[in-house]
PDB file of N, CA and C in Angstrom:
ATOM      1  N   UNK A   1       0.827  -1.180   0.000  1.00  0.00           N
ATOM      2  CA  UNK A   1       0.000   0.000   0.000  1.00  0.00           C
ATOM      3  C   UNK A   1       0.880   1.255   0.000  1.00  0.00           C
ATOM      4  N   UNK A   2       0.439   1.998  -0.800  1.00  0.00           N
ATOM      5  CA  UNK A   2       1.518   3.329  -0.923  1.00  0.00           C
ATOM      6  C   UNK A   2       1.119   4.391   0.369  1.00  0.00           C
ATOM      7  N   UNK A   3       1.991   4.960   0.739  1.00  0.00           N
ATOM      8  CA  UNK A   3       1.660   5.522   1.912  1.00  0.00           C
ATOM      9  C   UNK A   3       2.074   7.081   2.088  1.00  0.00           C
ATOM     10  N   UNK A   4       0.901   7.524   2.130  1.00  0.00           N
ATOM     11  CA  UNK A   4       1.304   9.140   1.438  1.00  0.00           C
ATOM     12  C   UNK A   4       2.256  10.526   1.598  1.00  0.00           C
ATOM     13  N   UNK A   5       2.807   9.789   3.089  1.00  0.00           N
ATOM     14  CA  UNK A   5       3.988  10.204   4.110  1.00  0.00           C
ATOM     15  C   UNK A   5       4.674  10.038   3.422  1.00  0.00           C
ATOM     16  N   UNK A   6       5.416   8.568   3.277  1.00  0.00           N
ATOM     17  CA  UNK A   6       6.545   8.297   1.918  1.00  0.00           C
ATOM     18  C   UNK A   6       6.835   9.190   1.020  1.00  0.00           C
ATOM     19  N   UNK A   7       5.311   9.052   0.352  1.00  0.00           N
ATOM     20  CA  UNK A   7       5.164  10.096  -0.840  1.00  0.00           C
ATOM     21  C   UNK A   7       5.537  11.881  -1.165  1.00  0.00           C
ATOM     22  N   UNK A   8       5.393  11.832   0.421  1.00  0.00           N
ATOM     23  CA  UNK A   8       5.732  13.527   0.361  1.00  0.00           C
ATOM     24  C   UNK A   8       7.052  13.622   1.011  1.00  0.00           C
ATOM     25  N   UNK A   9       7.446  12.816   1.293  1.00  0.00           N
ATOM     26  CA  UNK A   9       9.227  13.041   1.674  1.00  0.00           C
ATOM     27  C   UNK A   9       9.946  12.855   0.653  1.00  0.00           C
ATOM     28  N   UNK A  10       9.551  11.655  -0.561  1.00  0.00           N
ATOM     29  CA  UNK A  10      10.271  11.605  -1.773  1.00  0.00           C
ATOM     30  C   UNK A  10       9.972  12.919  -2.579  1.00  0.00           C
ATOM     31  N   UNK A  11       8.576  13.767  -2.473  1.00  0.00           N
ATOM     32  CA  UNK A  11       8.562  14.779  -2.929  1.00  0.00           C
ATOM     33  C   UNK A  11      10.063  15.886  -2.683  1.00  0.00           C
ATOM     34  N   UNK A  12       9.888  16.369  -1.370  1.00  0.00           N
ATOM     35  CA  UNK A  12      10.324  16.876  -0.580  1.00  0.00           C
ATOM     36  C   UNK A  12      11.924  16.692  -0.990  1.00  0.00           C
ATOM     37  N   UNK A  13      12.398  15.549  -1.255  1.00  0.00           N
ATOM     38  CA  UNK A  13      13.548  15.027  -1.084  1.00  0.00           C
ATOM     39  C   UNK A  13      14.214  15.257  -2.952  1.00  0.00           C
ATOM     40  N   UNK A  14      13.249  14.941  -3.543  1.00  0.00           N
ATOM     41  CA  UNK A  14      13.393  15.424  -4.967  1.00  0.00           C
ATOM     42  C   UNK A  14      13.449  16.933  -5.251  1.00  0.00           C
ATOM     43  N   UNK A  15      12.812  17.772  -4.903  1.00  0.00           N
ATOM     44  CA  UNK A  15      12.991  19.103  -4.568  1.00  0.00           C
ATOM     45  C   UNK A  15      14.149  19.880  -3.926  1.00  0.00           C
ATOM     46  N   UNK A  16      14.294  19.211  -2.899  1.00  0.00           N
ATOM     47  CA  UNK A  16      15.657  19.794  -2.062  1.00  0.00           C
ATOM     48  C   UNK A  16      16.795  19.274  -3.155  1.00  0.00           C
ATOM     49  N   UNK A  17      17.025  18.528  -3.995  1.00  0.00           N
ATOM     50  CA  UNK A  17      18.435  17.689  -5.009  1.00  0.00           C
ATOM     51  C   UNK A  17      18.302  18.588  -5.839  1.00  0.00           C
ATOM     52  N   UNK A  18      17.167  18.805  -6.725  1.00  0.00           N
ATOM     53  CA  UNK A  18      17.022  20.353  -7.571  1.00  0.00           C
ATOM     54  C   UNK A  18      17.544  21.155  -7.626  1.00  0.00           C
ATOM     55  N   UNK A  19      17.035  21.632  -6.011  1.00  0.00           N
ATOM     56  CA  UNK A  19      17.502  23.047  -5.989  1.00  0.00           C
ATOM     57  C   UNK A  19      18.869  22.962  -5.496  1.00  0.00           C
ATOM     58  N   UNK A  20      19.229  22.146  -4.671  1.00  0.00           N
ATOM     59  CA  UNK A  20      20.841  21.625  -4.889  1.00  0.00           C
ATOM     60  C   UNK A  20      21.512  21.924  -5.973  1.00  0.00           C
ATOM     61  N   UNK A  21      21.449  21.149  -6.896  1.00  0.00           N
ATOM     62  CA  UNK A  21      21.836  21.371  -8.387  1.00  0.00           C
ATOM     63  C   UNK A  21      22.171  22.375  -9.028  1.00  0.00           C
ATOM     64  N   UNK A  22      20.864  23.229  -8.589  1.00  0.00           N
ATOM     65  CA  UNK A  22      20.592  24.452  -9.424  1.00  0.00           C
ATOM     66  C   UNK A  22      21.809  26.022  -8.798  1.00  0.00           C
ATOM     67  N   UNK A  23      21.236  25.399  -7.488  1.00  0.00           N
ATOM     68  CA  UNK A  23      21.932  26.870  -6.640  1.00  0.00           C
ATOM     69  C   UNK A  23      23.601  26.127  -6.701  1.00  0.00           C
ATOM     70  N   UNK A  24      23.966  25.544  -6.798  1.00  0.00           N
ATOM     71  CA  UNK A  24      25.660  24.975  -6.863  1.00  0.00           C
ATOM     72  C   UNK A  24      26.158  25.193  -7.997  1.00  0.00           C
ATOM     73  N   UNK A  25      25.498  25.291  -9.119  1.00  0.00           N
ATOM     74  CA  UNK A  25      25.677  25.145 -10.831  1.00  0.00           C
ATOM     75  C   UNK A  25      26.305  26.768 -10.701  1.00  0.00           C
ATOM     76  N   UNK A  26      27.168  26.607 -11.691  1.00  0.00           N
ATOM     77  CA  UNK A  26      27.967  28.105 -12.186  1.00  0.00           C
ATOM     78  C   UNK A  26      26.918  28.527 -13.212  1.00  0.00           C
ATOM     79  N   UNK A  27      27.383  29.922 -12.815  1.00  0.00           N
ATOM     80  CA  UNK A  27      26.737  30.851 -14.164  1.00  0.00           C
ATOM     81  C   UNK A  27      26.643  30.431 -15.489  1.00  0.00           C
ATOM     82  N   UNK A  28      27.754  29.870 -16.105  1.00  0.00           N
ATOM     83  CA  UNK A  28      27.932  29.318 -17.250  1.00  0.00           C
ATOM     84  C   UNK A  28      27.192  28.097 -17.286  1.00  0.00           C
ATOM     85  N   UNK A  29      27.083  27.028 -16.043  1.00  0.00           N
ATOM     86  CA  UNK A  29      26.027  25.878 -16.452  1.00  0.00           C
ATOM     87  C   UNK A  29      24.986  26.218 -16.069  1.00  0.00           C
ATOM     88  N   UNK A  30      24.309  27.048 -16.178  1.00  0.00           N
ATOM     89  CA  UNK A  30      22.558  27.492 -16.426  1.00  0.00           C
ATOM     90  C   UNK A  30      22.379  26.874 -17.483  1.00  0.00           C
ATOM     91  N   UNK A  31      23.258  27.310 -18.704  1.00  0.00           N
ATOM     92  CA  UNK A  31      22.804  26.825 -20.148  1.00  0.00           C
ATOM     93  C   UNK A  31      22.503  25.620 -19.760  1.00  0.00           C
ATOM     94  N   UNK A  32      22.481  24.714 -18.986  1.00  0.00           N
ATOM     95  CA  UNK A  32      22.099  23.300 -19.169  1.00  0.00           C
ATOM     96  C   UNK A  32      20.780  23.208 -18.823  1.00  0.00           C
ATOM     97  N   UNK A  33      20.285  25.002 -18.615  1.00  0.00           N
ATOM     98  CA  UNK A  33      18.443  24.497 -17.767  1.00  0.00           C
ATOM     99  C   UNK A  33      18.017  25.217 -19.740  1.00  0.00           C
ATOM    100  N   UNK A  34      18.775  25.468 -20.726  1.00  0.00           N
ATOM    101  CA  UNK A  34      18.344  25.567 -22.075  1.00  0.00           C
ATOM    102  C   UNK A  34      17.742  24.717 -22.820  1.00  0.00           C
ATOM    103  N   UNK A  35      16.477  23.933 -22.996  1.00  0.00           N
ATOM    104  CA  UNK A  35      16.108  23.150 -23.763  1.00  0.00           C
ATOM    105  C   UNK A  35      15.537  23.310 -24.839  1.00  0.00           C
ATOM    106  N   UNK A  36      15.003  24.323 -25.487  1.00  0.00           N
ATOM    107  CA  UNK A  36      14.604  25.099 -27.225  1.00  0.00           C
ATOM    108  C   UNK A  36      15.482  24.584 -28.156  1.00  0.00           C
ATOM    109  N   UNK A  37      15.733  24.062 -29.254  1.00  0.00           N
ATOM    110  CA  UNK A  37      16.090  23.628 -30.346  1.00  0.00           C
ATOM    111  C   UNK A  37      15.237  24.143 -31.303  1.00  0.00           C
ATOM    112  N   UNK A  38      15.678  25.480 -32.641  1.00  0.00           N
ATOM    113  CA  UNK A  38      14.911  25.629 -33.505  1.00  0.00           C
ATOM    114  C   UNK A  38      14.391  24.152 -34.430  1.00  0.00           C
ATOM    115  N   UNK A  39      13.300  23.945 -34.770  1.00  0.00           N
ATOM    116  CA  UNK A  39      13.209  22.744 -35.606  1.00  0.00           C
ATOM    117  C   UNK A  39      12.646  23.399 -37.380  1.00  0.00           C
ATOM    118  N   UNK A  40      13.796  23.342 -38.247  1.00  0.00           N
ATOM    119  CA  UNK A  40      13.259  23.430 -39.253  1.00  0.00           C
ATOM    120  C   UNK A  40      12.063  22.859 -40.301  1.00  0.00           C
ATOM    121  N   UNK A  41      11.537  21.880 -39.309  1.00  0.00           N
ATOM    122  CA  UNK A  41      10.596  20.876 -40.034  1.00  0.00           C
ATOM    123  C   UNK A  41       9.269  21.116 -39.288  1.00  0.00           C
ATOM    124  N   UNK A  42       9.369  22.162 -38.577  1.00  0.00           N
ATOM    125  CA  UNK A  42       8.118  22.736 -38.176  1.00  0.00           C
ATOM    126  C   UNK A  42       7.985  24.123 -38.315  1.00  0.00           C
ATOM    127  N   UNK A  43       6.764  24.776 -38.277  1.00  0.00           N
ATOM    128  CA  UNK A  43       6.393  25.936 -38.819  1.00  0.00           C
ATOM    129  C   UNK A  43       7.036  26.839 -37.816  1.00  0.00           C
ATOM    130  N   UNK A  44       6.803  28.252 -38.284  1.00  0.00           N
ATOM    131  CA  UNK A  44       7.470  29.529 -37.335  1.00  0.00           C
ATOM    132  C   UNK A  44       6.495  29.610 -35.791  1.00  0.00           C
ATOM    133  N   UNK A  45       5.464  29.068 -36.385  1.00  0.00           N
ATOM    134  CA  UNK A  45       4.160  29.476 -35.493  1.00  0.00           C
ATOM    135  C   UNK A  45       4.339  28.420 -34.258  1.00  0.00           C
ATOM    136  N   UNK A  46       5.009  26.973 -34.676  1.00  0.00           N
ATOM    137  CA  UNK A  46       5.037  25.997 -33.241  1.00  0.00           C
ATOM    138  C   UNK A  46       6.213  26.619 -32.842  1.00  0.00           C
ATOM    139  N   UNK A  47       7.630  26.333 -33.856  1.00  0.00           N
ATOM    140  CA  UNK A  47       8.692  27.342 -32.979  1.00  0.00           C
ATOM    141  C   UNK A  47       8.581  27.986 -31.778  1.00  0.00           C
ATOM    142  N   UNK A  48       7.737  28.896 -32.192  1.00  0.00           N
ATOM    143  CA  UNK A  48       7.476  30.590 -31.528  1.00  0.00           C
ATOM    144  C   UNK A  48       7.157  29.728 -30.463  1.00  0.00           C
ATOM    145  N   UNK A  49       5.933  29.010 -30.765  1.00  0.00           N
ATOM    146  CA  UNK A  49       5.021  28.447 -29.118  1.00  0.00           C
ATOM    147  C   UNK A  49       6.395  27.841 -28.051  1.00  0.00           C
ATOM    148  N   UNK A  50       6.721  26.594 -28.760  1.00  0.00           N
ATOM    149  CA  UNK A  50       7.641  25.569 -28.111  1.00  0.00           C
ATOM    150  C   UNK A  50       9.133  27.155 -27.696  1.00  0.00           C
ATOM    151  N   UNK A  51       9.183  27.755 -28.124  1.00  0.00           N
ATOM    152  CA  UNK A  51      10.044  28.555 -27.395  1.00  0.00           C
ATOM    153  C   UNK A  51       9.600  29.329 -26.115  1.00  0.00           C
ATOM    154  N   UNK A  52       8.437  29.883 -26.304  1.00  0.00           N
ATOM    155  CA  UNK A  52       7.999  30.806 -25.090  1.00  0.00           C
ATOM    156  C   UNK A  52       7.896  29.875 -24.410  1.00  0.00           C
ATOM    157  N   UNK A  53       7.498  28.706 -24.322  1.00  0.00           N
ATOM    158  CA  UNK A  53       7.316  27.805 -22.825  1.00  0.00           C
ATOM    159  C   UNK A  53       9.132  28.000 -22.490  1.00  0.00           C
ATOM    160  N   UNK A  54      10.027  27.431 -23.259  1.00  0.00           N
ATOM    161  CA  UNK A  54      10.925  26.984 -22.858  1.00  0.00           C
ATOM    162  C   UNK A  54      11.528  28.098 -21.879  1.00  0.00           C
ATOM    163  N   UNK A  55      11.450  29.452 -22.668  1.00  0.00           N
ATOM    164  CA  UNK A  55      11.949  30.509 -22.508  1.00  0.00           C
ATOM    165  C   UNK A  55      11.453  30.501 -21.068  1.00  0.00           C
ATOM    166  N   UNK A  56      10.287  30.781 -20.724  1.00  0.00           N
ATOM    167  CA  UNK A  56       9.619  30.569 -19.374  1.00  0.00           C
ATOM    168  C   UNK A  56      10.182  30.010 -18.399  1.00  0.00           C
ATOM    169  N   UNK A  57      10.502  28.543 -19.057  1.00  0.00           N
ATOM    170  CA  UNK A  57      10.749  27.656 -17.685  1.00  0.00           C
ATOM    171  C   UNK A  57      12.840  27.971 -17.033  1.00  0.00           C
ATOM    172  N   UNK A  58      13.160  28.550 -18.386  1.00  0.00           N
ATOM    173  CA  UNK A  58      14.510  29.166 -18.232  1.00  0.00           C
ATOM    174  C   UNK A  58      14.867  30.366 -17.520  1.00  0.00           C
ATOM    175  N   UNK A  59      13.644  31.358 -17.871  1.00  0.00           N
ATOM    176  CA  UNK A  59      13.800  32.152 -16.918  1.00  0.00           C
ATOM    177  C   UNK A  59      13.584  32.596 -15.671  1.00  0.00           C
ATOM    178  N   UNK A  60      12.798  31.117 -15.074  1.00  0.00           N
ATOM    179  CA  UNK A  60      12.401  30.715 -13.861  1.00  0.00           C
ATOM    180  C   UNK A  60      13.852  30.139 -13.485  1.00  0.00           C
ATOM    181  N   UNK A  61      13.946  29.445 -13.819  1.00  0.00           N
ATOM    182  CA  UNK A  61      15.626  28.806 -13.081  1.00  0.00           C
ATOM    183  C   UNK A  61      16.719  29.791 -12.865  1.00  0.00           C
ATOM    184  N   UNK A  62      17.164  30.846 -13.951  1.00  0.00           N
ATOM    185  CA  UNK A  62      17.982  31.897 -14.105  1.00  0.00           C
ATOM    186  C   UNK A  62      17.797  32.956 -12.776  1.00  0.00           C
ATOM    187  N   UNK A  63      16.634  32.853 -13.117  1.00  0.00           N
ATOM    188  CA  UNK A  63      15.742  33.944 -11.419  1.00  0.00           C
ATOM    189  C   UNK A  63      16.189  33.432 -10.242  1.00  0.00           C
ATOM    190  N   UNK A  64      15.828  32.302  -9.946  1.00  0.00           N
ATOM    191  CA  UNK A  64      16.141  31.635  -9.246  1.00  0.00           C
ATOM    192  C   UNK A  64      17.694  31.559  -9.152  1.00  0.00           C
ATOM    193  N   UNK A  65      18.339  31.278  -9.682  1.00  0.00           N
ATOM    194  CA  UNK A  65      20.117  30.987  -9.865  1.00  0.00           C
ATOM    195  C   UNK A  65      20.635  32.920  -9.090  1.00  0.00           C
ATOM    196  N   UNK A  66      19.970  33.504  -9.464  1.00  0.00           N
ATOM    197  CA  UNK A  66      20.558  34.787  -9.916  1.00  0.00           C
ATOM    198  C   UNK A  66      19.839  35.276  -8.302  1.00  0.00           C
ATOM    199  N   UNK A  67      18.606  35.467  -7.995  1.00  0.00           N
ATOM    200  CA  UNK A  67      18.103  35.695  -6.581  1.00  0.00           C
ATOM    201  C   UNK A  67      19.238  35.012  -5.345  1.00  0.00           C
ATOM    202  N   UNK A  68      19.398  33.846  -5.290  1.00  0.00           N
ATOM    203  CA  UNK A  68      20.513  32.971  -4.783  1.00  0.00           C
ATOM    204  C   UNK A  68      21.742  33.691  -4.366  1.00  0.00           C
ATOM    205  N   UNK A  69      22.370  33.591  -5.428  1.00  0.00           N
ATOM    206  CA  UNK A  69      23.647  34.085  -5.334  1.00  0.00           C
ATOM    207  C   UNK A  69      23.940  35.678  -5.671  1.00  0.00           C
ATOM    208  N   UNK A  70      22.651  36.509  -5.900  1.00  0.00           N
ATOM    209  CA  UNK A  70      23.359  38.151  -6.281  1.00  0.00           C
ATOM    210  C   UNK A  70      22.081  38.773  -5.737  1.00  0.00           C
ATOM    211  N   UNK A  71      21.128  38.517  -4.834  1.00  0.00           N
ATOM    212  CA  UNK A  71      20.212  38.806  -4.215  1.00  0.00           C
ATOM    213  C   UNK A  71      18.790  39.473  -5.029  1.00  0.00           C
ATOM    214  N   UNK A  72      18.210  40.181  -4.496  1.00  0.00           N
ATOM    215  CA  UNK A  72      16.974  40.318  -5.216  1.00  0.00           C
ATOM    216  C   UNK A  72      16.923  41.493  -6.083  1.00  0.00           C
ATOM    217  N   UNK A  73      17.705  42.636  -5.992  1.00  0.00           N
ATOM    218  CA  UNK A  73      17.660  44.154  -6.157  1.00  0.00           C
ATOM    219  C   UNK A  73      18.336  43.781  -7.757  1.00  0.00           C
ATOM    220  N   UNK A  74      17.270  44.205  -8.642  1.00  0.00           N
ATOM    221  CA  UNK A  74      17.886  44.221 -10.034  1.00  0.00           C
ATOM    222  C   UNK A  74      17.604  43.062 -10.762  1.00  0.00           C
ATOM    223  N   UNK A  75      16.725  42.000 -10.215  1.00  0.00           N
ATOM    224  CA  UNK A  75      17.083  40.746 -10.809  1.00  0.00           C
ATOM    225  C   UNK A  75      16.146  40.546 -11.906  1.00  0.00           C
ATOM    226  N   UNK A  76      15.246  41.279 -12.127  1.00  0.00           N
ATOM    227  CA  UNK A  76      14.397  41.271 -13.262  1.00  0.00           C
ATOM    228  C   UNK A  76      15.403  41.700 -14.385  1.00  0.00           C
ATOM    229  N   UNK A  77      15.996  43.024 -14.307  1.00  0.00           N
ATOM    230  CA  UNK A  77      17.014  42.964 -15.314  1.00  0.00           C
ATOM    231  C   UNK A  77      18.059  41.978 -15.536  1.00  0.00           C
ATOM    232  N   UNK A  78      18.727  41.609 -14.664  1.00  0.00           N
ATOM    233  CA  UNK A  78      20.072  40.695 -14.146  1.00  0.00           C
ATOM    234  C   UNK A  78      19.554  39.686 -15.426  1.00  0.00           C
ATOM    235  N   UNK A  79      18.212  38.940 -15.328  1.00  0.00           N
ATOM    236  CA  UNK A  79      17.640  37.820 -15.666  1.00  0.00           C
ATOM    237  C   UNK A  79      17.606  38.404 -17.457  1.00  0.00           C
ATOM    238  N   UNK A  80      16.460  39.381 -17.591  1.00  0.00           N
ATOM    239  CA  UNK A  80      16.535  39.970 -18.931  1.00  0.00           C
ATOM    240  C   UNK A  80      18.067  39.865 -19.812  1.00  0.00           C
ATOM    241  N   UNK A  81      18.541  41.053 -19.345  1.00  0.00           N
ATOM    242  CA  UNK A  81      20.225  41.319 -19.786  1.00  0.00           C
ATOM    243  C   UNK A  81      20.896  39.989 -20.290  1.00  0.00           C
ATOM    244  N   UNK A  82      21.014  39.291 -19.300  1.00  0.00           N
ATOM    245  CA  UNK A  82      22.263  38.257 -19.247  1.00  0.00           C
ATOM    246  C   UNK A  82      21.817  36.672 -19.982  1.00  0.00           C
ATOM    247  N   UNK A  83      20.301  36.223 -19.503  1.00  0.00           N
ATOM    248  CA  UNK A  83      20.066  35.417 -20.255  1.00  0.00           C
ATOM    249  C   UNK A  83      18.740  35.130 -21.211  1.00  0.00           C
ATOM    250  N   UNK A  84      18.252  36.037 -21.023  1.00  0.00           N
ATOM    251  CA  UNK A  84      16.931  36.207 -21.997  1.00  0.00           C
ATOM    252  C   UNK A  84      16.617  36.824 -23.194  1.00  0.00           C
ATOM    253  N   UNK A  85      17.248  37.987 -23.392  1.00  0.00           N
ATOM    254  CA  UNK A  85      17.790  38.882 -24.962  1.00  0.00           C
ATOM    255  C   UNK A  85      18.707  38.043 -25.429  1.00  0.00           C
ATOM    256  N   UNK A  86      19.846  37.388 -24.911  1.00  0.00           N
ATOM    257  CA  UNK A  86      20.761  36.331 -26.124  1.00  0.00           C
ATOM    258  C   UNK A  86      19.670  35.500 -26.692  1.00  0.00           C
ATOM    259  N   UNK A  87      19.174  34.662 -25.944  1.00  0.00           N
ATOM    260  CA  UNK A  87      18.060  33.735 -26.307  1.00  0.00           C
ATOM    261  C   UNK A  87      17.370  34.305 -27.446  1.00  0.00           C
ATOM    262  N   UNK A  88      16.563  35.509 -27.285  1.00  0.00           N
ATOM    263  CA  UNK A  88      15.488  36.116 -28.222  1.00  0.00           C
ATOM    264  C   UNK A  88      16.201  36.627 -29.507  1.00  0.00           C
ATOM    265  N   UNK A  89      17.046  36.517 -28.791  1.00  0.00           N
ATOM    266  CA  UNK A  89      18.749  36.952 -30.331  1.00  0.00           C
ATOM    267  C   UNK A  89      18.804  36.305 -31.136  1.00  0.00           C
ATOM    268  N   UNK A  90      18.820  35.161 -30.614  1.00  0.00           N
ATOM    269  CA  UNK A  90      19.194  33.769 -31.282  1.00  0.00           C
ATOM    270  C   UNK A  90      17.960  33.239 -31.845  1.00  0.00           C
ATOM    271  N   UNK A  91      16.709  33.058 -31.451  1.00  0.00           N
ATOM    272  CA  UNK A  91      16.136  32.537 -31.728  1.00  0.00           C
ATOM    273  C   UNK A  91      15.467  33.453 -33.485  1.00  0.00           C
ATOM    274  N   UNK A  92      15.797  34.905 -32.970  1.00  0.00           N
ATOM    275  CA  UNK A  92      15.062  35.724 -34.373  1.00  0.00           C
ATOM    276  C   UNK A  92      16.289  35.548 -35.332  1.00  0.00           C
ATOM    277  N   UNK A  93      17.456  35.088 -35.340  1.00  0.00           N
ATOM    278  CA  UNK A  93      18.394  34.781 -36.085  1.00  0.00           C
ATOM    279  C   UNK A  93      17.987  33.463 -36.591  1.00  0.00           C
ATOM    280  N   UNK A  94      17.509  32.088 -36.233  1.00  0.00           N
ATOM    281  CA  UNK A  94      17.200  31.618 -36.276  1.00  0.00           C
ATOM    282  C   UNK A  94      15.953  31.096 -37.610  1.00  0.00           C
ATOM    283  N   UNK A  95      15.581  32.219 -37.605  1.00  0.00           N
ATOM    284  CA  UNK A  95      13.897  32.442 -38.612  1.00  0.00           C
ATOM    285  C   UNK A  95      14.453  33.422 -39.824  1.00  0.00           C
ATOM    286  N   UNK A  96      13.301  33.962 -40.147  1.00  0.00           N
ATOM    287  CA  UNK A  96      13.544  34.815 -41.304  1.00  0.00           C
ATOM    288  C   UNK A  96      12.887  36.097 -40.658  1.00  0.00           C
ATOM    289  N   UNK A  97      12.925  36.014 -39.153  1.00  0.00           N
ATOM    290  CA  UNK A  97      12.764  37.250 -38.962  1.00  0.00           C
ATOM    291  C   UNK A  97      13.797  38.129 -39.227  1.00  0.00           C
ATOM    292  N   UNK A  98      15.288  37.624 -38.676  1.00  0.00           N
ATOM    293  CA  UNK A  98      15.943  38.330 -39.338  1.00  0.00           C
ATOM    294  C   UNK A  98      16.429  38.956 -39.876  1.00  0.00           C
ATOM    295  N   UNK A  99      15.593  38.779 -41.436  1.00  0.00           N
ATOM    296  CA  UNK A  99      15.445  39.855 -42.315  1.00  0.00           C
ATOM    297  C   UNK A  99      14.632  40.699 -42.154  1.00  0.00           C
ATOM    298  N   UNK A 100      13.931  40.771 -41.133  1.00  0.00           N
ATOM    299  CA  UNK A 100      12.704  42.066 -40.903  1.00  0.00           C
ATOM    300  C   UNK A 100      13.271  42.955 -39.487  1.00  0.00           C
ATOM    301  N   UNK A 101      13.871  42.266 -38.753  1.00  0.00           N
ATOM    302  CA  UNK A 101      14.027  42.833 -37.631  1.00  0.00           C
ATOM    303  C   UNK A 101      15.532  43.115 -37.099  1.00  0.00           C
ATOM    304  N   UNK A 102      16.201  44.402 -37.077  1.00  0.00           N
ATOM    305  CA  UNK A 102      17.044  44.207 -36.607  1.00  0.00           C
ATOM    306  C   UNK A 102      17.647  44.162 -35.371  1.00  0.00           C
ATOM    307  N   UNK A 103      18.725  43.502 -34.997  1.00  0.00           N
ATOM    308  CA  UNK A 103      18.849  42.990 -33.817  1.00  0.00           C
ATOM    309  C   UNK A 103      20.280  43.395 -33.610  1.00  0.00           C
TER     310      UNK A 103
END
């Protein structure tokens, strides 16, 4: 019988290794919370989608990484600046926006 105590300490216990992970990881291995891959075999329109999630869940970790270790004052920019405009860089390089937008 599963027992729901168990259940919330393995929660608990999976959570605390995370954020382990996360808050120990150098600046430079954030990129490993990067999972977006442009896919040329899909349209601009899933792209776009499958990026804003990703982008999301990246700039939740970055926040997080960046709150941690350089405190709270600024971190909306800190987060913007450092890892969210390369991203949006890359990704309109990526397309044929490109040619419409300069960057």
């Amino acid at each position: 019988m599963i027992n729901k105590k168990i259940i919330g300490i393995a929660c608990k216990s999976i959570l605390k290794n995370a954020d382990k992970e996360l808050y120990t990881s150098t600046q430079e291995k954030l990129e490993n919370y990067w999972f977006f891959k442009f896919d040329v075999h899909k349209s601009i329109e899933s792209n776009l989608y499958e990026f804003t999630q990703m982008i999301e869940l990246y700039r939740y970790n970055c926040r997080r990484w960046e709150e941690y270790h350089n405190g709270h004052v600024e971190v909306v920019e800190r987060v913007r600046d450092k890892y969210l405009i390369p991203k949006i860089k890359e990704f309109i390089k990526s397309t044929d926006l490109n040619k419409v937008l300069p960057i």
